[in-house]
C-alpha atoms as a PDB file:
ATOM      1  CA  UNK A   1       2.149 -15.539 -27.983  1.00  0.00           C
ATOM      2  CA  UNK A   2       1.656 -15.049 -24.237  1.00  0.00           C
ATOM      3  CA  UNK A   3      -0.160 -11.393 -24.784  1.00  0.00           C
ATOM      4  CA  UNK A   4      -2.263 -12.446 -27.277  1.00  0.00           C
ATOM      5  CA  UNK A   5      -4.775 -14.071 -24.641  1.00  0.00           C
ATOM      6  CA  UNK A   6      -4.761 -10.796 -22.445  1.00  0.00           C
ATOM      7  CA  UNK A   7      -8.650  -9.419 -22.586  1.00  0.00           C
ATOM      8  CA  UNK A   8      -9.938 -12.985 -22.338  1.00  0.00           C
ATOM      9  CA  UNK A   9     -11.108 -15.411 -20.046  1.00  0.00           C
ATOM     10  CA  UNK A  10      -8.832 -18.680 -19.292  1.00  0.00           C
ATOM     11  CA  UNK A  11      -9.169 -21.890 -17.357  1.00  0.00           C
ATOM     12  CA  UNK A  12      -7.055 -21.938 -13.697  1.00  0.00           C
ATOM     13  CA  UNK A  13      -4.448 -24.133 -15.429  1.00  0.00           C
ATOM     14  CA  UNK A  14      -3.758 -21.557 -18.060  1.00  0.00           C
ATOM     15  CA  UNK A  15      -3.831 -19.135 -15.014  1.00  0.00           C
ATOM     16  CA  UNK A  16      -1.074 -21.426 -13.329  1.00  0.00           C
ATOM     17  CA  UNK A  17       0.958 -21.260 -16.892  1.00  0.00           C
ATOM     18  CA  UNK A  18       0.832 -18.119 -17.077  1.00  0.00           C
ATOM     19  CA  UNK A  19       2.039 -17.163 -13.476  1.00  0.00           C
ATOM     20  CA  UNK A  20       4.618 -19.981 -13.434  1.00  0.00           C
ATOM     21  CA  UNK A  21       6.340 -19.472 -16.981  1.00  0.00           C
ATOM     22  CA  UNK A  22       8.305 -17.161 -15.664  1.00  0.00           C
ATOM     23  CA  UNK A  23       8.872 -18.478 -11.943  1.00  0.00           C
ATOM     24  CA  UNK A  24      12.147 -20.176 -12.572  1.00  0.00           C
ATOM     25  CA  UNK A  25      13.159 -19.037  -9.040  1.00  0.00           C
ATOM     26  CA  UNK A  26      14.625 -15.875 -10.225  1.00  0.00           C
ATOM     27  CA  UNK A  27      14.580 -12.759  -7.770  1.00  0.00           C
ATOM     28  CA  UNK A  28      13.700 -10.427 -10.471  1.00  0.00           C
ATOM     29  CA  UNK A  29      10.784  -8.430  -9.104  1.00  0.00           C
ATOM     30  CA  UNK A  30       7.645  -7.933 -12.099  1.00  0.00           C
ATOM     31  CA  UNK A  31       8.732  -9.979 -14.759  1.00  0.00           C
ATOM     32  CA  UNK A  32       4.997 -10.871 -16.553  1.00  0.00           C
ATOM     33  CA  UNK A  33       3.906  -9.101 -18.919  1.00  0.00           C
ATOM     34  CA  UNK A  34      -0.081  -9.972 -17.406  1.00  0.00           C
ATOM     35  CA  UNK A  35      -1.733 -10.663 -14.550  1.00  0.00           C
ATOM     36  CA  UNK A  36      -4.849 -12.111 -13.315  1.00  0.00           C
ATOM     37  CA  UNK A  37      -8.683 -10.934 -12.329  1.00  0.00           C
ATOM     38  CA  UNK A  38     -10.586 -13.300 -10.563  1.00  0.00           C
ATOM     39  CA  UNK A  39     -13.933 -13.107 -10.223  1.00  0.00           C
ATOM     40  CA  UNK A  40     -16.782 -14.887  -8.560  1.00  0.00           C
ATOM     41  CA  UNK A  41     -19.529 -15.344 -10.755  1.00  0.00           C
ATOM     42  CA  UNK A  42     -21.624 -18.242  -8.956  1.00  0.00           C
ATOM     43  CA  UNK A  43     -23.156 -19.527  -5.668  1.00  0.00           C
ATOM     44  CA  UNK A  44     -21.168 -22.300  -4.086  1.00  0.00           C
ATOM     45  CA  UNK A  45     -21.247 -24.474  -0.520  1.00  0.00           C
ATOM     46  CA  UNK A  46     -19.805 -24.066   2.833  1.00  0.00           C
ATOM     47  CA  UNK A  47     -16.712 -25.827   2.109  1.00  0.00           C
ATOM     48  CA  UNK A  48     -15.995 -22.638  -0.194  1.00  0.00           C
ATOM     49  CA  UNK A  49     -17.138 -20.505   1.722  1.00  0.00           C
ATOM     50  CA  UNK A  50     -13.758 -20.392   3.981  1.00  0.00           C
ATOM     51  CA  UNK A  51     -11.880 -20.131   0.713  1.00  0.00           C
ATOM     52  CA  UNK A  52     -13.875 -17.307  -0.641  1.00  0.00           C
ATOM     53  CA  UNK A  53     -14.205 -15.176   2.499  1.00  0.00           C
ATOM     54  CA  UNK A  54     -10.141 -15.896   2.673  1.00  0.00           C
ATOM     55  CA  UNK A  55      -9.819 -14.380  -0.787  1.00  0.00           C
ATOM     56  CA  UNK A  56     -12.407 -11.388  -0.377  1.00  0.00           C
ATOM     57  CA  UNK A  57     -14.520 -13.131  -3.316  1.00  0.00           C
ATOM     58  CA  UNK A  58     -17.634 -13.110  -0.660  1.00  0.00           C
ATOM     59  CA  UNK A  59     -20.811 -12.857  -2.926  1.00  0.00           C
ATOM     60  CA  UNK A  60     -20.910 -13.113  -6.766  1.00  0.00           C
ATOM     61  CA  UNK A  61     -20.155 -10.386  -9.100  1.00  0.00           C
ATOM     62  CA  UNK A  62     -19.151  -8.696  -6.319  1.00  0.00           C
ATOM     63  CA  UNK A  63     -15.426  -7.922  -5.461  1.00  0.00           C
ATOM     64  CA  UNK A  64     -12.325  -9.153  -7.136  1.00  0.00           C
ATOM     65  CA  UNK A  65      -8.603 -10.524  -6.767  1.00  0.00           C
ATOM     66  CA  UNK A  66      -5.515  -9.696  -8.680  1.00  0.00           C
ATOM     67  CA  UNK A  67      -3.039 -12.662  -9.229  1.00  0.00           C
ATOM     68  CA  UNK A  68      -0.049 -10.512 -10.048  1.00  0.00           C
ATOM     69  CA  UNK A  69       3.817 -10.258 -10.239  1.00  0.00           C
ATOM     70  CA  UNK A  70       4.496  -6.800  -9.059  1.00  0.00           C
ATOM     71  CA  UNK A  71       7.495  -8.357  -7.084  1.00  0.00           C
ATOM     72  CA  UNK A  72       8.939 -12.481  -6.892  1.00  0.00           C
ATOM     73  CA  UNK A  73       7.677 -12.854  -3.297  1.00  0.00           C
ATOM     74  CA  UNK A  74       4.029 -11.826  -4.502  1.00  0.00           C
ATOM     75  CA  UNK A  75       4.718 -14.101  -7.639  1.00  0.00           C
ATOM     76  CA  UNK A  76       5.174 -16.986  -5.587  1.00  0.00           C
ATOM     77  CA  UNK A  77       1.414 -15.874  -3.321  1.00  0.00           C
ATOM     78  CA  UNK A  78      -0.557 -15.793  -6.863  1.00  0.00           C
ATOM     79  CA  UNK A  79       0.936 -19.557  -7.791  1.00  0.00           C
ATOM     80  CA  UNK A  80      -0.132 -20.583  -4.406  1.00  0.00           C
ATOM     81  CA  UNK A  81      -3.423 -18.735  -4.670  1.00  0.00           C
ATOM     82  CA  UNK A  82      -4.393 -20.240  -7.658  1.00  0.00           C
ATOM     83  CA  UNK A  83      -3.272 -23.691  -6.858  1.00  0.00           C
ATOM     84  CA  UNK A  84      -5.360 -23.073  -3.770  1.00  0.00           C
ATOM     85  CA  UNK A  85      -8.314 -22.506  -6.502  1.00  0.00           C
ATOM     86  CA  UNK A  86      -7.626 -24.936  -8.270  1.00  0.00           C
ATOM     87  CA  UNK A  87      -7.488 -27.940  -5.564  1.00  0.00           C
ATOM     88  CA  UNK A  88     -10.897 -26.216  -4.673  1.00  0.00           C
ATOM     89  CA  UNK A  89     -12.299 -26.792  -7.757  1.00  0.00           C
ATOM     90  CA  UNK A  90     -14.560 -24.253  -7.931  1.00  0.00           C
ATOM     91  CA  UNK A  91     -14.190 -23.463 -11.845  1.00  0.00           C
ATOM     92  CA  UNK A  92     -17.887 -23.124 -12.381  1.00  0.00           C
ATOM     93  CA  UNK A  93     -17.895 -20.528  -9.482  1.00  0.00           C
ATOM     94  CA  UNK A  94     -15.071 -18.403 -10.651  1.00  0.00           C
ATOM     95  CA  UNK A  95     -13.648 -16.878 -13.565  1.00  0.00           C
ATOM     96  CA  UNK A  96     -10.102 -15.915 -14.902  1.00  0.00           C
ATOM     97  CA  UNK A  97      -9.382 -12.563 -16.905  1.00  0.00           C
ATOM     98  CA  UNK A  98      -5.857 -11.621 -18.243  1.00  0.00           C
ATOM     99  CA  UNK A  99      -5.126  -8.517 -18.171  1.00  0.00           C
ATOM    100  CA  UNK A 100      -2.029  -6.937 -20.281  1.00  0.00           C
ATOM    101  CA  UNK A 101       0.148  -5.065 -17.307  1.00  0.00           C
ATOM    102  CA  UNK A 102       1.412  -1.842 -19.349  1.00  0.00           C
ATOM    103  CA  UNK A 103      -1.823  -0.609 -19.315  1.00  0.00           C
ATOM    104  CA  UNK A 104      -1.898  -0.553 -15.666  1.00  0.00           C
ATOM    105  CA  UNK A 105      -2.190   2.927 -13.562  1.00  0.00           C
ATOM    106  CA  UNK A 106      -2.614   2.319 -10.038  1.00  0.00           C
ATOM    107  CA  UNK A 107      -2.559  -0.841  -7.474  1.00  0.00           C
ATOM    108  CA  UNK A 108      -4.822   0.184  -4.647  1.00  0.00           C
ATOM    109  CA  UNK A 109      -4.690  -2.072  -1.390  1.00  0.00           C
ATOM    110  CA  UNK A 110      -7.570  -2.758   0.278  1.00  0.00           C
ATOM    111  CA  UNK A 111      -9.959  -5.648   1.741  1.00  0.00           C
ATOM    112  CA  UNK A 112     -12.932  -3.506   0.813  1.00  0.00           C
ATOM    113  CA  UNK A 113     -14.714  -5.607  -1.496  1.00  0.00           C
ATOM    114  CA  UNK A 114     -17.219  -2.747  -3.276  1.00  0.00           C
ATOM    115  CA  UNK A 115     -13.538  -0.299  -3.772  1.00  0.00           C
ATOM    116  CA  UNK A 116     -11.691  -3.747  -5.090  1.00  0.00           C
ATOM    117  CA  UNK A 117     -14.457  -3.741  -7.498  1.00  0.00           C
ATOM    118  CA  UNK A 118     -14.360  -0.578  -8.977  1.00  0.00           C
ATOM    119  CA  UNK A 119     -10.508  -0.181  -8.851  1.00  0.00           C
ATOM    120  CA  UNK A 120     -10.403  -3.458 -11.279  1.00  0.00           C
ATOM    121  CA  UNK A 121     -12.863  -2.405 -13.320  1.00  0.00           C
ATOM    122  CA  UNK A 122     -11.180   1.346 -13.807  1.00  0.00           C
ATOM    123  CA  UNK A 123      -8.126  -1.269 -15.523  1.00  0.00           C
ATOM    124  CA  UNK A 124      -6.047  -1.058 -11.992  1.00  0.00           C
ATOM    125  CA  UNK A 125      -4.616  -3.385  -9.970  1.00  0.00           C
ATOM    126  CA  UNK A 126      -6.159  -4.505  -6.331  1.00  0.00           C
ATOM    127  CA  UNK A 127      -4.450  -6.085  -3.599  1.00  0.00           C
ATOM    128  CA  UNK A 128      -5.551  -7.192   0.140  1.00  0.00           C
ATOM    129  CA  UNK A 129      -3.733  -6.845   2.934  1.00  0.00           C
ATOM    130  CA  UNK A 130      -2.643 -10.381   2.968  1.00  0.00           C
ATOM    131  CA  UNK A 131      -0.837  -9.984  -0.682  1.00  0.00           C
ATOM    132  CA  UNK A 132       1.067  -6.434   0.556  1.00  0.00           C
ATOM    133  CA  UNK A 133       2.530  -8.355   3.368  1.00  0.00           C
ATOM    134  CA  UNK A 134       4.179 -10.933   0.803  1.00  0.00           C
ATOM    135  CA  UNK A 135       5.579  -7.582  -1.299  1.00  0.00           C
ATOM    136  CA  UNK A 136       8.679  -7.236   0.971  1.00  0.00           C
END
């Protein structure tokens, strides 16, 4: 039942569900079956800005971040990302896309926010600099 919400949009505590169902501590490197796009889609206030610029989510429907599970270590990053999103509250601002990972092609690191954009939207996965450091 888990794939059968890929292609839609979800709340951040479905996103949390999602990225923590399998997170039993295991070491096994990608282990879901999804991952997340997240978007910005709205304005916001200076106390998100920090947040946003942190996340490369800098203007709306610009940009976007993958919450994935390529390996455990990044696993754990996404649950802390979006628990960081979450505490922000900024649900109105943001929004949530599964995405089914056997369809994926290429994961393309960058903090460029215009290539992040086009790589997600081409069905591949984007990372920053910040997530390849927690791959290893």
């Amino acid at each position: 039942k888990k794939h059968d919400i890929a292609g839609r949009i979800v709340s951040i505590d479905q996103v949390i569900d999602l990225l923590t169902c399998w997170g039993d501590g295991s070491t096994d490197n990608d282990t879901l079956e999804t991952y997340i796009v997240v978007r910005r889609k709205g304005g916001g206030t200076k106390t998100n800005k920090k947040l946003f610029d942190k996340l490369h989510l800098r203007r709306p429907c610009e940009g976007a971040l993958c919450l994935t599970g390529l390996t455990s270590r990044l696993l754990k990053h996404s649950v802390a990302i979006a628990k960081e999103l979450q505490r922000a509250r900024v649900c109105d601002l943001v929004e949530y896309e599964v995405r089914r990972r056997e369809y994926v092609r290429s994961v393309v690191i960058t903090n460029d926010v215009l290539l992040a954009d086009r790589v997600v939207k081409e069905g591949g996965i984007v990372l920053s600099f910040r997530q390849l450091q927690q791959i290893f």
